[in-house]
Protein backbone atom coordinates (compact mmCIF):
# COMPACT_ATOMS: atom_id res chain seq x y z
CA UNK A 1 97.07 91.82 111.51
CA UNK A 2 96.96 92.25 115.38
CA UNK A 3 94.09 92.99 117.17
CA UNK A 4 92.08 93.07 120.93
CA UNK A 5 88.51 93.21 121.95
CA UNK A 6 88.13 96.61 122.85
CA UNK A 7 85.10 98.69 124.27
CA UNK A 8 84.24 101.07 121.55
CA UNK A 9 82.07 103.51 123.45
CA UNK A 10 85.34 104.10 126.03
CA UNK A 11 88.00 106.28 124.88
CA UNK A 12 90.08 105.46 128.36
CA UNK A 13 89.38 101.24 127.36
CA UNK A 14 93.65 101.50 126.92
CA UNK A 15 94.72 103.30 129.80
CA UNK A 16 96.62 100.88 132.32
CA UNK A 17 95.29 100.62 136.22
CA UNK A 18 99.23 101.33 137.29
CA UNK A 19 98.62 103.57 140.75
CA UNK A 20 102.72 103.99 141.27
CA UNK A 21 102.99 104.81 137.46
CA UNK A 22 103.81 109.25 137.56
CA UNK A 23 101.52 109.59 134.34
CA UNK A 24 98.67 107.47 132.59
CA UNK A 25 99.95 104.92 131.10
CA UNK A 26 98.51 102.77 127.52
CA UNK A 27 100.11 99.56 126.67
CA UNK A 28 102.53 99.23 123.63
CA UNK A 29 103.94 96.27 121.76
CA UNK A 30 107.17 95.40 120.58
CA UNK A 31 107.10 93.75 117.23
CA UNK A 32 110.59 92.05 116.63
CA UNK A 33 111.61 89.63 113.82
CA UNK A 34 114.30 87.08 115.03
CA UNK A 35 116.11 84.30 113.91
CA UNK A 36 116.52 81.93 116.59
CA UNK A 37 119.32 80.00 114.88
CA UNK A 38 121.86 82.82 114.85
CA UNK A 39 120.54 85.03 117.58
CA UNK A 40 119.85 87.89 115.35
CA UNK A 41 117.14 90.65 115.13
CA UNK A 42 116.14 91.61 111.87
CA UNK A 43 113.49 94.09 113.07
CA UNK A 44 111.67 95.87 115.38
CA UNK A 45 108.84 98.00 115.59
CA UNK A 46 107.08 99.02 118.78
CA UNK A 47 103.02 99.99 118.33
CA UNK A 48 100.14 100.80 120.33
CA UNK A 49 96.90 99.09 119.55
CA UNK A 50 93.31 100.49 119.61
CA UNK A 51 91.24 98.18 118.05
CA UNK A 52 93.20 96.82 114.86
CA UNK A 53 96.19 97.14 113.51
CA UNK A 54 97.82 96.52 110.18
CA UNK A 55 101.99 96.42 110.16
CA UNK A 56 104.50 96.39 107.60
CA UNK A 57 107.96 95.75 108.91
CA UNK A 58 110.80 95.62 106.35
CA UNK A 59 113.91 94.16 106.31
CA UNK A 60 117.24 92.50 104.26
CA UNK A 61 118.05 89.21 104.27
CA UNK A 62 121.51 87.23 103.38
CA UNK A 63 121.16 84.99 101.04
CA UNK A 64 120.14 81.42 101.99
CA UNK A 65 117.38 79.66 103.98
CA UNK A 66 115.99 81.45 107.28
CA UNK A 67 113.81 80.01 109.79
CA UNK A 68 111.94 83.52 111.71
CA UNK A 69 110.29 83.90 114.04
CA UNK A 70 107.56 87.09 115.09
CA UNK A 71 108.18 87.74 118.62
CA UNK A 72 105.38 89.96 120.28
CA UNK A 73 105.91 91.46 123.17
CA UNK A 74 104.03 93.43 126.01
CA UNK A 75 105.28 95.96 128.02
CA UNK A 76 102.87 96.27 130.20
CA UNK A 77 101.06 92.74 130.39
CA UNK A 78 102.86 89.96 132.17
CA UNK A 79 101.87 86.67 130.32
CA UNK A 80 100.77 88.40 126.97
CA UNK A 81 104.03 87.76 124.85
CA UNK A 82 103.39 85.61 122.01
CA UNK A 83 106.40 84.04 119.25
CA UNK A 84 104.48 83.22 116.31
CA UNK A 85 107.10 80.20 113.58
CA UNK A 86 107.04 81.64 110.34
CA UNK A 87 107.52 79.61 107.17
CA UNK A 88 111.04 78.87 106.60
CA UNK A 89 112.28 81.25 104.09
CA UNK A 90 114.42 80.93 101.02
CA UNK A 91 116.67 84.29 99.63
CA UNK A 92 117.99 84.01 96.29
CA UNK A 93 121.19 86.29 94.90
CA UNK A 94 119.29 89.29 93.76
CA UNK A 95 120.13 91.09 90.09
CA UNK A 96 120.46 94.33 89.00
CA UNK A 97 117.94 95.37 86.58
CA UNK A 98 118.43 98.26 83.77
CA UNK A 99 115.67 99.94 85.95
CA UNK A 100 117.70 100.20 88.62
CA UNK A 101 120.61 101.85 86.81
CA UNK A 102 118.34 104.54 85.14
CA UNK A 103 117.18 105.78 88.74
CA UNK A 104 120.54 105.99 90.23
CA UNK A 105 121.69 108.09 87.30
CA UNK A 106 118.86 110.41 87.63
CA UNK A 107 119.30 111.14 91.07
CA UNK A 108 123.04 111.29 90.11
CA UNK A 109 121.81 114.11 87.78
CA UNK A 110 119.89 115.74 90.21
CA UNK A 111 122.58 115.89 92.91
CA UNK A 112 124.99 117.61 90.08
CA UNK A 113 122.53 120.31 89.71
């Protein structure tokens, strides 16, 4: 959950004091999921945030341990980035369940039609 103190009487409490900027300008966020250890980016999301803001950012994993980390970044605000550790995390060899099968066929089906 991310959130700011914000003035809820002002509607303009996001707009950016940028005077060479051609339009007004709000701040956004980048929300990027990293793994330090191999250099890679398993997601990104960039957001805008009023007061509070819920995310759900999905991704796949290889199997085996992964040590992430939640980078978030600013694009406006210099200083404001924040990389949050997250617990290491450990991804099994998933199965196939007889769910699983019964879907495909039925959109199998569907596509035939």
């Amino acid at each position: 959950m991310l959130s700011r103190d914000a003035d809820e009487d002002d509607p303009d409490d996001q707009i950016l004091v940028a005077p060479f900027y051609p339009v007004k300008k709000m701040a956004s966020w980048w929300l990027v999921v990293g793994e330090p250890s191999t250099r890679q980016l398993h997601a990104i999301k960039r957001v805008t945030i009023s007061k509070r803001l819920a995310v759900k950012l999905e991704f796949t994993l290889p199997k085996g341990t992964h040590s992430l980390k939640l980078y978030v970044i600013c694009d406006s605000h210099v200083g404001a980035d924040h990389d949050v550790s997250l617990d290491p995390i450990e991804v099994a060899e998933g199965e196939v369940s007889d769910n699983d099968d019964d879907d495909d066929d039925e959109s199998e089906d569907a596509m035939e039609e």
